[in-house]
Every structure is written in structure tokens, then in C-alpha cells.
Protein backbone atom coordinates (compact mmCIF):
# COMPACT_ATOMS: atom_id res chain seq x y z
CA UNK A 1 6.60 -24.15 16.70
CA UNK A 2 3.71 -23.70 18.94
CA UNK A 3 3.84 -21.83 22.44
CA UNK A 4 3.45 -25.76 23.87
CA UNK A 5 6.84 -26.46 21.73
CA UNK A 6 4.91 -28.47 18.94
CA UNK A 7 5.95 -27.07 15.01
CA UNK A 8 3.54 -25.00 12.58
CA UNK A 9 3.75 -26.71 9.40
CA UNK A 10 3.60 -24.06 6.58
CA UNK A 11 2.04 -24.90 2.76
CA UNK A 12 4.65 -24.31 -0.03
CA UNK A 13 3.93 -25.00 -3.67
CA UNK A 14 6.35 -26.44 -5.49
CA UNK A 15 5.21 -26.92 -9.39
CA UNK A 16 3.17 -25.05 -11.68
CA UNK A 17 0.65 -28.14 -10.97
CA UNK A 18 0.25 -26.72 -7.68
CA UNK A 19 1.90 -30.02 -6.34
CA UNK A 20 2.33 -28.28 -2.28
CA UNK A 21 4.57 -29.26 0.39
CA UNK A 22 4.70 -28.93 4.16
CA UNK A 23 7.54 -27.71 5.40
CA UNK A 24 8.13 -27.22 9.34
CA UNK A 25 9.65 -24.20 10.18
CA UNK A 26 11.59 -24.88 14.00
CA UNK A 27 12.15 -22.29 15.77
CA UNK A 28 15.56 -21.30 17.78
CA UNK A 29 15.74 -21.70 21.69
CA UNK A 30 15.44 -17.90 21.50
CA UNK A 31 12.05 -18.30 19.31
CA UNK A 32 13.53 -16.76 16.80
CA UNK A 33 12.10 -18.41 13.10
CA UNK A 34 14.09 -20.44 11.20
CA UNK A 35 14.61 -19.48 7.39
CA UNK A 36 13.74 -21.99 4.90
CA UNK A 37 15.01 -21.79 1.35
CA UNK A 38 12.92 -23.44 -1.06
CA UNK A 39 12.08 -23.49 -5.25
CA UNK A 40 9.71 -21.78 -6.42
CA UNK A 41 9.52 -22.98 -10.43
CA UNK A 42 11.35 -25.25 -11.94
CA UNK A 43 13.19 -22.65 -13.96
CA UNK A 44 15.41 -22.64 -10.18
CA UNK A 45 14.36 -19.65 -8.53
CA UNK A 46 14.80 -19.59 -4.73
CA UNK A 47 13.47 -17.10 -1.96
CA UNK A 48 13.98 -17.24 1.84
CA UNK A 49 10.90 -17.55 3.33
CA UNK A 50 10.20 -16.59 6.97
CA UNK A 51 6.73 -17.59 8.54
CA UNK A 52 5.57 -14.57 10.88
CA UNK A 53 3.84 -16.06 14.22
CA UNK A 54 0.42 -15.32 16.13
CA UNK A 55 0.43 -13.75 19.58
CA UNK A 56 -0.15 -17.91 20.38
CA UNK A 57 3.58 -18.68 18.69
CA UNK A 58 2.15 -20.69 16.02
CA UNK A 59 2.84 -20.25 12.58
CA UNK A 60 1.09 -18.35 9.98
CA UNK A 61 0.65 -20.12 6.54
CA UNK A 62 2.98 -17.77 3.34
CA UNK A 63 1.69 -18.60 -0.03
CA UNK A 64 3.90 -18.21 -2.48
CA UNK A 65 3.91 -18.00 -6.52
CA UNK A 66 3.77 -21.10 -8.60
CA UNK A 67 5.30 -19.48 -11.60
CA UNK A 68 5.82 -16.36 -13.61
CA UNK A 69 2.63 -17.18 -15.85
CA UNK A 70 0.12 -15.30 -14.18
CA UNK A 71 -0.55 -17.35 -10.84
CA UNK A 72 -0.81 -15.02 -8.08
CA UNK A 73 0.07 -15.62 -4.77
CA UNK A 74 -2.02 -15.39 -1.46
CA UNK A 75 0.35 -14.18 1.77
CA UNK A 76 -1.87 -14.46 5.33
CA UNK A 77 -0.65 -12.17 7.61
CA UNK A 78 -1.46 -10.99 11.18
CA UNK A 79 -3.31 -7.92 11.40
CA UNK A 80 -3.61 -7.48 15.14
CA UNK A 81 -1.65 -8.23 18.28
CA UNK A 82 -4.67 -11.20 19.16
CA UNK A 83 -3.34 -12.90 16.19
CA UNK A 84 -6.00 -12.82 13.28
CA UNK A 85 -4.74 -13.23 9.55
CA UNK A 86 -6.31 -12.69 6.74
CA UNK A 87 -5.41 -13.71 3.46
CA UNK A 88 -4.32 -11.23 0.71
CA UNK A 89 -3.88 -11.47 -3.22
CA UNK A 90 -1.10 -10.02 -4.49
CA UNK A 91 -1.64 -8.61 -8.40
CA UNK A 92 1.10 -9.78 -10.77
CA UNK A 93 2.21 -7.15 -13.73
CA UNK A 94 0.10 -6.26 -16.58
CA UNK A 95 1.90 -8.50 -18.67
CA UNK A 96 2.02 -11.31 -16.05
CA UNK A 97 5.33 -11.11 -14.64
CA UNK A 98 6.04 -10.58 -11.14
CA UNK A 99 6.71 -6.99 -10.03
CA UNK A 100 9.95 -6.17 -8.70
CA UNK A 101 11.53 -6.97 -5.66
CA UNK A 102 12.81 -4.38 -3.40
CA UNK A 103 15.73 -5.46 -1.48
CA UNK A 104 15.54 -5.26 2.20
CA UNK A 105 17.45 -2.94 4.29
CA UNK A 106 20.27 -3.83 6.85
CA UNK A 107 20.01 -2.70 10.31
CA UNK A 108 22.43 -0.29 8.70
CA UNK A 109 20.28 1.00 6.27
CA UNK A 110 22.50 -0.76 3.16
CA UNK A 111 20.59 -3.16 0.44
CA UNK A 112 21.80 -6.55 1.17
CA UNK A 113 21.78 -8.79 -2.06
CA UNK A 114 18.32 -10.11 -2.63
CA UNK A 115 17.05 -12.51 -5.58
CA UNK A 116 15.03 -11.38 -7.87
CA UNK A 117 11.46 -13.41 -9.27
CA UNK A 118 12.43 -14.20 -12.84
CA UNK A 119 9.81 -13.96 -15.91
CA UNK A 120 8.22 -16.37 -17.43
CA UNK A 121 10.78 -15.99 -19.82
CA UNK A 122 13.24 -17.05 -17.40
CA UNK A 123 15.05 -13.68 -17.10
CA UNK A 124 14.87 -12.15 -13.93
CA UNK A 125 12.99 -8.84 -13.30
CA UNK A 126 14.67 -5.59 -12.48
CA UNK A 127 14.68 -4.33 -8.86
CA UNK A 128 13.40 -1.18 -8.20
CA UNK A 129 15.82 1.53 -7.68
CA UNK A 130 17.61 2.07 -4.57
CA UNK A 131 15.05 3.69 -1.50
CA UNK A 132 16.28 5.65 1.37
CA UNK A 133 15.18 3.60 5.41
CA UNK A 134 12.14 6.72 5.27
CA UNK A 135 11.03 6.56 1.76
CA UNK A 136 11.30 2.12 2.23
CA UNK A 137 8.12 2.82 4.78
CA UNK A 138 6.10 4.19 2.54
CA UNK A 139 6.14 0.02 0.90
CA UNK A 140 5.18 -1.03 4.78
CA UNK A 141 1.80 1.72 4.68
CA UNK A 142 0.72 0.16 1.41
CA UNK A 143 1.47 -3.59 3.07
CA UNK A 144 -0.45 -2.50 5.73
CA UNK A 145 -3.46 -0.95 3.44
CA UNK A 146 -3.38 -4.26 1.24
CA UNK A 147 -3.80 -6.24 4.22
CA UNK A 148 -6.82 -4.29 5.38
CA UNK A 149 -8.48 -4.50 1.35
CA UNK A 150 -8.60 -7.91 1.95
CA UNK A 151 -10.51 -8.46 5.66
CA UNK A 152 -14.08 -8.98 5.70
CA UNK A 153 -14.72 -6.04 7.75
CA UNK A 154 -12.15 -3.80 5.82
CA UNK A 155 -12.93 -0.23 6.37
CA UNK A 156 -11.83 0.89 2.84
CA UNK A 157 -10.83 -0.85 -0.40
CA UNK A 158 -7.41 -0.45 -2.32
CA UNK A 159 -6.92 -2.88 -5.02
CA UNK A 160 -3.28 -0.64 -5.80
CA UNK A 161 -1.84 -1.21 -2.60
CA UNK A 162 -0.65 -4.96 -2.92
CA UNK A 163 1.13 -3.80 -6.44
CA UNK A 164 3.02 -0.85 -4.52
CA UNK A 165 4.53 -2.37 -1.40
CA UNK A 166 5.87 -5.57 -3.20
CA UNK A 167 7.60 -7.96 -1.54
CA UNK A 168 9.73 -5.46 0.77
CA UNK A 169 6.08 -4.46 1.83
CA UNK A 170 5.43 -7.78 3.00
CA UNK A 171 8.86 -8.14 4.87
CA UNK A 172 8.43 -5.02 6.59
CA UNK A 173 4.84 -5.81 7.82
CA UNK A 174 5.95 -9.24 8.85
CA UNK A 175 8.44 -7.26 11.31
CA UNK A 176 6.14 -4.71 13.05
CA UNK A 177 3.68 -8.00 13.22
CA UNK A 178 6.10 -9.64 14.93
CA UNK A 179 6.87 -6.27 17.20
CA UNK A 180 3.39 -6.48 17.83
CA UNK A 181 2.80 -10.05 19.60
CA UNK A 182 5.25 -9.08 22.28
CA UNK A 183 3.84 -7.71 25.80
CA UNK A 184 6.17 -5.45 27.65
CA UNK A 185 5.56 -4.39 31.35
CA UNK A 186 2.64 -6.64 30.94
CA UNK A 187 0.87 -4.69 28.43
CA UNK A 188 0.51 -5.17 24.68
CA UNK A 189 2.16 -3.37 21.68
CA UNK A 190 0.01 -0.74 19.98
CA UNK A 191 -1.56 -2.47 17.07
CA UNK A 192 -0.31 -1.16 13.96
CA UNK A 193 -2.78 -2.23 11.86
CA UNK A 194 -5.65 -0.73 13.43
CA UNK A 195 -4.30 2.34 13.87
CA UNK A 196 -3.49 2.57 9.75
CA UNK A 197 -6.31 1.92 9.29
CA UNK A 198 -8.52 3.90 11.04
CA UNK A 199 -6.27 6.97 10.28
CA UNK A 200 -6.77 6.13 6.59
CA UNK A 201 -10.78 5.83 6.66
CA UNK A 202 -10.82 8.76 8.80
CA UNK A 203 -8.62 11.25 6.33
CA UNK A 204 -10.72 9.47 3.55
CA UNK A 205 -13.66 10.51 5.20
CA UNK A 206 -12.36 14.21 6.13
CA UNK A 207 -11.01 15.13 3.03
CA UNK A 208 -14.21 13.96 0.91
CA UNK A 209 -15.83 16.48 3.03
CA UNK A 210 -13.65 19.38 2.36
CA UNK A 211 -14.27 19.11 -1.22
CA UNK A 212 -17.55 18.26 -1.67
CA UNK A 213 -19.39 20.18 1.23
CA UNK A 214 -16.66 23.24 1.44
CA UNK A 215 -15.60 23.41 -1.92
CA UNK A 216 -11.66 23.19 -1.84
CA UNK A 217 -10.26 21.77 -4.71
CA UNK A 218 -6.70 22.15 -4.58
CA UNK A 219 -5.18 18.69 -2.43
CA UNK A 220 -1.83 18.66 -1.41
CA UNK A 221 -0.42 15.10 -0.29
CA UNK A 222 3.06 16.38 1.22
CA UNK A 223 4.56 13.25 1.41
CA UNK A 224 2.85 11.69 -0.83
CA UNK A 225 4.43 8.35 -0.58
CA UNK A 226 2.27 5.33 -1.77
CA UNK A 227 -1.01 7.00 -1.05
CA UNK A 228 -3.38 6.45 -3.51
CA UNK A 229 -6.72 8.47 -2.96
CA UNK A 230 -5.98 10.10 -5.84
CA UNK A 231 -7.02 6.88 -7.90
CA UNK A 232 -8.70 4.82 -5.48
CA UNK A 233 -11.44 7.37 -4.67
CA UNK A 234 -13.66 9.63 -6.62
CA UNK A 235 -13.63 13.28 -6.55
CA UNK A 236 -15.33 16.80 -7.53
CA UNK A 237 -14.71 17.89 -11.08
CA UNK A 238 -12.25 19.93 -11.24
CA UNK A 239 -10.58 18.98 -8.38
CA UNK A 240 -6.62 19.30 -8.81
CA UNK A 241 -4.24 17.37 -6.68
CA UNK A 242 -0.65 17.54 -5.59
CA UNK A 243 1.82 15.17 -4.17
CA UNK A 244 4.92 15.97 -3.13
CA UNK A 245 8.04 13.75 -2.61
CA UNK A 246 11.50 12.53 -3.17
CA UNK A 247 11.93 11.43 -6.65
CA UNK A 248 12.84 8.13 -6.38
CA UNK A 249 9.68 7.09 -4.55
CA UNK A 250 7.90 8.88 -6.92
CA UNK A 251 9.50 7.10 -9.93
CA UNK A 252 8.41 3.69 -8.31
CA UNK A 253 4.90 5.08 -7.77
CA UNK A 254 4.95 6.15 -11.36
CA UNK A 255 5.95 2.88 -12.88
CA UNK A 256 4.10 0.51 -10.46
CA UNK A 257 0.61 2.82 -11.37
CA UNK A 258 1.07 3.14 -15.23
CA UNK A 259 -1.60 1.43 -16.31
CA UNK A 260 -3.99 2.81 -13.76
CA UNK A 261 -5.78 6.55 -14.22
CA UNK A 262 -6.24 9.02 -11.58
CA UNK A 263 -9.57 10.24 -10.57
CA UNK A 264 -8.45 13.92 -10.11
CA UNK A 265 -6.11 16.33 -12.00
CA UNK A 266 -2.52 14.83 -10.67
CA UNK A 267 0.36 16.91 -10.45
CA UNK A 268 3.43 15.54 -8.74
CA UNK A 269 6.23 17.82 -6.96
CA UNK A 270 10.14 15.85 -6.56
CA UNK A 271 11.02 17.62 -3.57
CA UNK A 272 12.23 17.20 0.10
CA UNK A 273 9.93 19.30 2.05
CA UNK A 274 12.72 19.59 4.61
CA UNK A 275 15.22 21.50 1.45
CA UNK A 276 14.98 24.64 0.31
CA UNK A 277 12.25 25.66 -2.48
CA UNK A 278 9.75 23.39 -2.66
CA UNK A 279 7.27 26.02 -2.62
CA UNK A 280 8.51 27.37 -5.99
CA UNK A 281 8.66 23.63 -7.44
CA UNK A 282 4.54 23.36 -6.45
CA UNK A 283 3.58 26.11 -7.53
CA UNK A 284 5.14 25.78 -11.14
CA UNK A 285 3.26 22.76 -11.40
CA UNK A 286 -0.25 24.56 -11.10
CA UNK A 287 -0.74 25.29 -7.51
CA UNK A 288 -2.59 28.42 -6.45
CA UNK A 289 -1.88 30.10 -3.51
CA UNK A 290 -4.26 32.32 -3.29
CA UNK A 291 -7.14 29.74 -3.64
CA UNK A 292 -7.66 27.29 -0.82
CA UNK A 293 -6.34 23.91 -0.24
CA UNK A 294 -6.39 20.84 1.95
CA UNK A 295 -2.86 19.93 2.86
CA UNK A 296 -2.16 16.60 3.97
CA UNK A 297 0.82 15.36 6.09
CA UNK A 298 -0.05 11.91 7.17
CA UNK A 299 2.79 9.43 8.55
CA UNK A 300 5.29 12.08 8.86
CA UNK A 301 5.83 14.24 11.82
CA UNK A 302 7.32 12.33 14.41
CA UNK A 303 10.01 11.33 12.32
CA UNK A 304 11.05 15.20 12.48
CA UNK A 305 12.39 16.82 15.59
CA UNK A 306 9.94 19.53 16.58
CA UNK A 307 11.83 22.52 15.37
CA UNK A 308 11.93 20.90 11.72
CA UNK A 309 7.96 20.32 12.59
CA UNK A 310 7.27 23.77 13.19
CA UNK A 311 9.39 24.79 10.33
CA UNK A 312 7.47 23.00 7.91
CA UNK A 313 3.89 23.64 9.23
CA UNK A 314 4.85 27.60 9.06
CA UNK A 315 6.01 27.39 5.72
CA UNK A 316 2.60 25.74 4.83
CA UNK A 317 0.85 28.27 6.22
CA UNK A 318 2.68 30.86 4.13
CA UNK A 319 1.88 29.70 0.90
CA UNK A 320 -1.89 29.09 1.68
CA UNK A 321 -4.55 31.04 1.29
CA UNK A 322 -7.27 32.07 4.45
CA UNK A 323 -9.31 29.96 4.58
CA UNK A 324 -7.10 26.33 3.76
CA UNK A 325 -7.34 23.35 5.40
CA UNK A 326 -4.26 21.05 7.10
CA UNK A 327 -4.92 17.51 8.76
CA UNK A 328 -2.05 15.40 9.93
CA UNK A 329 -1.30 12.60 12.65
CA UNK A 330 1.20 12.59 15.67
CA UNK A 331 1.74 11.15 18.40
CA UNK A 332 2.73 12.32 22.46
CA UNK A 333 5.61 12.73 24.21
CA UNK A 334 5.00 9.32 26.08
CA UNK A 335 4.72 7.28 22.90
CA UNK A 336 8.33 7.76 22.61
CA UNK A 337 9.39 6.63 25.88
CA UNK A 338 6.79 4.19 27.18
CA UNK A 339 8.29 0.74 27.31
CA UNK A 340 5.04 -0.97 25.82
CA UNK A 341 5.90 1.18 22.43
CA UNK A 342 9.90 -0.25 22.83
CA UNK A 343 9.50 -3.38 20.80
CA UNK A 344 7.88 -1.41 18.05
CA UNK A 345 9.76 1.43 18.44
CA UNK A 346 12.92 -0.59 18.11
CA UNK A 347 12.32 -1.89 14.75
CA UNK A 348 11.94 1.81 13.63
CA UNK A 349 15.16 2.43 14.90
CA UNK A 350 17.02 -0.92 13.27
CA UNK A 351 15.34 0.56 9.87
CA UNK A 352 16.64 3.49 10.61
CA UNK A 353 13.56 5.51 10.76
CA UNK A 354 13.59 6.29 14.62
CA UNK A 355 10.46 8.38 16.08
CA UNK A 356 12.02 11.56 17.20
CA UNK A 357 9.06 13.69 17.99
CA UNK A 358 6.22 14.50 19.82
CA UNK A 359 3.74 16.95 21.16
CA UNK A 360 1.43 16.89 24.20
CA UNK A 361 -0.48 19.63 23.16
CA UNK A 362 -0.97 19.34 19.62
CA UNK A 363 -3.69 22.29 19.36
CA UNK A 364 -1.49 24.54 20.80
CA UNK A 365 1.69 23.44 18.48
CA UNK A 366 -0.54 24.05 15.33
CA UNK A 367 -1.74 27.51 16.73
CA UNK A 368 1.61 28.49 16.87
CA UNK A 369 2.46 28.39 13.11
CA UNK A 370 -1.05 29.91 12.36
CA UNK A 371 -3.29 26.92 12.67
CA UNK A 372 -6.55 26.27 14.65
CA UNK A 373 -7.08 23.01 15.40
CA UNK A 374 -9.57 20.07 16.92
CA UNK A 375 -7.25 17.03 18.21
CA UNK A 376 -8.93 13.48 18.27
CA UNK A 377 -7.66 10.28 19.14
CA UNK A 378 -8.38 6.61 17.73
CA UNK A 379 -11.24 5.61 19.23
CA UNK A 380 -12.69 8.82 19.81
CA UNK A 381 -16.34 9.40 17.82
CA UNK A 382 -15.27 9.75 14.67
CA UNK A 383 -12.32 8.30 14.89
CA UNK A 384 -13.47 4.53 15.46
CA UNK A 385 -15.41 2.56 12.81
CA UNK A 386 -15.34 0.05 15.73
CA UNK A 387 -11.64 -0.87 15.73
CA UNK A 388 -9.97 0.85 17.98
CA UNK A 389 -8.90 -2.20 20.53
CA UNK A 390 -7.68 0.18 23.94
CA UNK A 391 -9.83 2.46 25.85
CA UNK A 392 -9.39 6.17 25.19
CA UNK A 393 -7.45 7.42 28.00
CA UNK A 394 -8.83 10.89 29.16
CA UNK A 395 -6.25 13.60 27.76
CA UNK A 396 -5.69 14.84 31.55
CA UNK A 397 -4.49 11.60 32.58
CA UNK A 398 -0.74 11.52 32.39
CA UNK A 399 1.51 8.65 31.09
CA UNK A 400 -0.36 7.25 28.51
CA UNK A 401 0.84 6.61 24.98
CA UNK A 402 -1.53 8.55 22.44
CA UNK A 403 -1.98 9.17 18.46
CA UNK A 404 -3.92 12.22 17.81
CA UNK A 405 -5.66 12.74 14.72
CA UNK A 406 -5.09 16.61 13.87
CA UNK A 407 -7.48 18.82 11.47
CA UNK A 408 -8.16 22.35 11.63
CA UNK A 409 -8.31 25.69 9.03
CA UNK A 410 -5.39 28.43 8.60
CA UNK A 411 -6.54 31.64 10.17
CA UNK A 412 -6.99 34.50 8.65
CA UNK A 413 -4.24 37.11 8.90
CA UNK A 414 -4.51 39.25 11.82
């Protein structure tokens, strides 16, 4: 339904002819979509489909797969709080079938039951071991980074992204979309999309420095989660690189890459960088302390209370050498608290993944555990590629909601 009351229709095929019908989707006197069951193949599968809605309240158009045979399936999504969409293939298996479906979380965190795509065999595909709410965003940040491959003005390409978030992805993008047409206090939601993005190009961009210009070949992606520079980007012989994270997201990384090659030596580290001994599990797998790396903790922080921040960034520091790199994103103390961030914020916290941290002074948290560091924002030169939607608030004006985009070297002992 449109903001003037009228109904979206939304395309659905129905045969492997491509045969399509329209289906209206009504919406509730709360606005809320309606969910719309429909078959997919005419071997009887069935998915709930919601349609997400532009910042106008009409709604977007969901492709969907004809059958297991190879057809792939186009989902248009919007990438911005004005409402754009842009349409994105998603890659079936290597052998045709649909990946697997991860089941989406409760607002308790608990896998309700989901259907499964089935093969074109007709048996239905196995769903990817059970994710924790934190590791289940890493499948949003590669929805949100197969979104961006496919816009016209995309400031990065990666054709592995679609393939790793799945359909979960795509559910979890379609909420923070919706997060991000509302306007609180008159102002709008932070757009989520342009901030991945331009926090991806500009690590991209920073780290391709560090080992081509300075040398550093040892990369350490701590959480690694769905990242895939590794593959997607080329680097420096010799160039060896680390990623460290729980094993199950691992495992689904594994499995959902196989037939794909990195582009640097990989070496992969199951571990919780908030446990105990992680250090000895990355440095069994090849790392070097006494040579310098590039650490990267990107998507992380604010999900940790500061103490467990500081923890983590000291530890760092302890098993580098002089001379290392660190780059990372976080966000202020007002981000938390500002109530045009609730509506986004709030869908963190049904996922269970609430932010819990911030710092108004990011150079001088990173000195603290041994770091010097330069502080940028989105939108800031070198941190814009002409995306960035808001003006950059000054950092001496108070009471705005900021990101800050941190990078900096380990100082040498004193």
C-alpha cells in the first residue's frame, strides 16, 4: 500500500516458464506488511515473502527463484533512507542448487522453524548450522556489500557476498531498511548502507596502502566474519593473512567459499577474542610477532562495553611488533542515546546484538592501550567517495551522533 492508501503490487513467478503473478501485499492499519505465502516450483515448496517499503510506503518488487535448476533470482532492495533499490543477483551453488537457508532469529535469539529451498532433485537442502544473534550479523554486512556490488555507482565489487549472507542476509537487511525509512524527532535514521559502504572502500583503500607502500605483510581480520578481501582483492606476494573468529561462522565461510581461491596466504584462527588464548591459537598458525602487521577490527567495538574494548586493543598491542598498524570503526557516546538512532538501534536490540559502547574521544582511548591515532568521520576527505548523505558535524559541537573511522601505528616501547 502506498502512503495515499493505494496497494504495491509485487511480481512473483510461479513456473519454471516464468509464468509471473501479481500479488498485492495490504498492509495492517498499523502499516505493518502483510505476509504472503506463495509456491515457488511445482515440486510444492513455499516461502513467506515480505515486501520491504520505500521511505514513500510503496512496495518494493522481491524476485524470487523459479526452480532449483539454475535460475537465479533478482531481490531489489532499498539502499538508502530516500528510497532507491537496486536490483541484485543472487549466485546459486556450484552444482545449481540453492544455498542454504539460515533460519531467522526470534526476538529471543532462538531459530524459529524455517523451510528450506529443495534441489532440483526435490530433496531439500541442509541449513547451515546454528549462528549465535552476533555471529547472524556478519550474513546482514555481506547483504549489505551484495547490495552495493550491484548499484551503478558501487564503490567496490564483491561477487562472494550474495553467496555468504543467503537468505537470512536478505531478511536482516530488509529490517534495518525498514528501520531506516522512519524519521524520529523529525530527523532521519542514519543510512546503513552508506555508511557500509564507505567504511568498506575506505579500509580497502587503507589497507592496500599498508602493504604495498609500507611493506606489512602480515593482515589480521579479528573478526573476520564474512569479509572477503582476502579473495576479492589482490595483494603483495607474500603477503600472509589471518582471520580470526568463532568456529561456526568460520565453518559457513569455509563451505559457502570452497570453490573460490584466496589471493593471499589464508590462515584462519577459531577463537573468541573476548576468551582466553587466542594469542597462542594465532600464532601457531604462522603469525609473527615480531614482524609487523595491520590488524583489523571492523564492525565490532560497540558491541563491547569499553572495559572489554580496552582489554582487547591492549592485548593487540602486546603481541605486535613497533611499528604495526590497527584500523577499526566506532561510534560516540550520542549514537547510543540519540532518539534518531532508536528505530535502528532497536532492531539491534530485538536481535539481540544491542550497541553497548562508545567513545567521544577515540584518539585518546587508542593512546591509552599504546596506540596513536588519526580519527575521521564519513564524509570527511577521505572518507567520502561522494556518499556520505549528512553534513559532517564539527567534532566540538556537542549532541551529534558520529561514526569515526580509526587508523593509527603501535608506538614504540618507551
Amino acid at each position: 500500500m502506498t502512503a495515499q492508501g493505494e496497494q504495491g503490487a509485487v511480481e512473483l513467478p510461479l513456473t519454471g516458464r516464468g509464468a509471473h503473478l501479481a500479488v498485492e501485499l495490504p498492509l495492517s492499519e498499523r502499516g505493518e506488511q502483510g505476509a504472503v505465502e506463495l509456491p515457488l516450483t511445482g515440486q510444492g515448496e513455499q516461502r513467506v515473502v515480505e515486501s520491504p517499503l520505500t521511505a514513500r510506503g510503496e512496495h518494493l518488487t522481491v524476485g524470487l527463484p523459479l526452480t532449483g535448476q539454475g535460475a537465479q533470482r533478482a531481490v531489489e532492495l532499498p539502499l538508502t533512507a530516500r528510497g532507491e533499490q537496486h536490483s541484485v543477483e543472487l549466485p546459486l551453488s556450484g552444482q545449481g542448487e540453492q544455498g542454504a537457508v539460515e533460519p531467522s532469529l526470534t526476538a529471543l535469539g532462538e531459530h524459529p522453524t524455517a523451510k528450506t529451498p529443495l534441489t532440483a532433485q526435490g530433496e531439500r537442502t541442509p541449513v547451515e548450522p546454528s549462528l549465535t544473534a552476533l555471529e547472524r550479523t556478519a550474513l546482514l554486512t555481506a547483504a549489505l556489500r551484495a547490495a552495493e556490488t550491484s548499484r551503478p555507482d558501487r564503490l567496490y565489487t564483491d561477487p562472494y557476498a550474495a553467496g555468504l549472507a543467503g537468505e537470512a542476509g536478505w531478511a536482516l537487511l530488509a529490517e534495518v531498511a525498514a528501520a531506516g525509512r522512519r524519521r524520529t524527532a523529525g530527523r532521519d535514521v542514519p543510512s546503513t548502507p552508506d555508511f557500509n559502504a564507505i567504511r568498506i572502500r575506505f579500509l580497502d583503500d587503507h589497507l592496500r596502502r599498508l602493504t604495498r607502500e609500507q611493506g606489512i605483510r602480515q593482515v589480521v581480520s579479528a573478526p573476520a566474519g564474512l569479509d572477503t578481501r582476502a579473495w576479492r582483492l589482490g595483494w603483495p606476494d607474500g603477503t600472509r593473512w589471518f582471520e580470526i573468529d568463532r568456529p561456526a561462522l568460520l565453518d559457513h565461510k569455509r563451505r559457502r567459499l570452497a570453490e573460490a581461491t584466496p589471493r593471499a596466504d589464508l590462515r584462519t584462527v577459531a577463537a573468541d577474542l573476548t576468551g582466553p588464548d587466542w594469542e597462542q591459537s594465532l600464532r601457531a598458525s604462522g603469525y609473527d610477532p615480531t614482524r609487523p602487521s595491520v590488524w583489523v577490527l571492523e564492525g565490532l567495538l560497540y558491541y563491547l562495553p569499553e572495559d572489554a574494548v580496552r582489554r582487547l586493543l591492549t592485548r593487540i598491542a602486546a603481541c605486535s611488533a613497533p611499528g604495526s598498524e590497527i584500523a577499526a570503526d566506532l561510534v560516540n557516546t550520542a549514537a547510543l542515546t540519540l532518539p534518531d538512532m532508536r528505530p535502528l538501534l532497536a532492531v539491534f536490540e530485538e536481535w539481540g546484538t544491542p550497541w553497548v559502547s562508545g567513545s567521544d574521544e577515540p584518539e585518546h582511548l587508542f593512546d591509552t592501550c599504546g596506540y596513536t591515532v588519526t580519527a575521521r568521520q564519513p564524509g570527511d576527505e577521505e572518507a567520502d567517495f561522494g556518499r556520505w548523505p549528512d553534513p559532517v558535524v564539527p567534532r566540538e559541537v556537542p549532541g551529534a551522533r558520529r561514526v569515526f573511522f580509526v587508523h593509527g601505528s603501535l608506538r614504540a616501547p618507551r
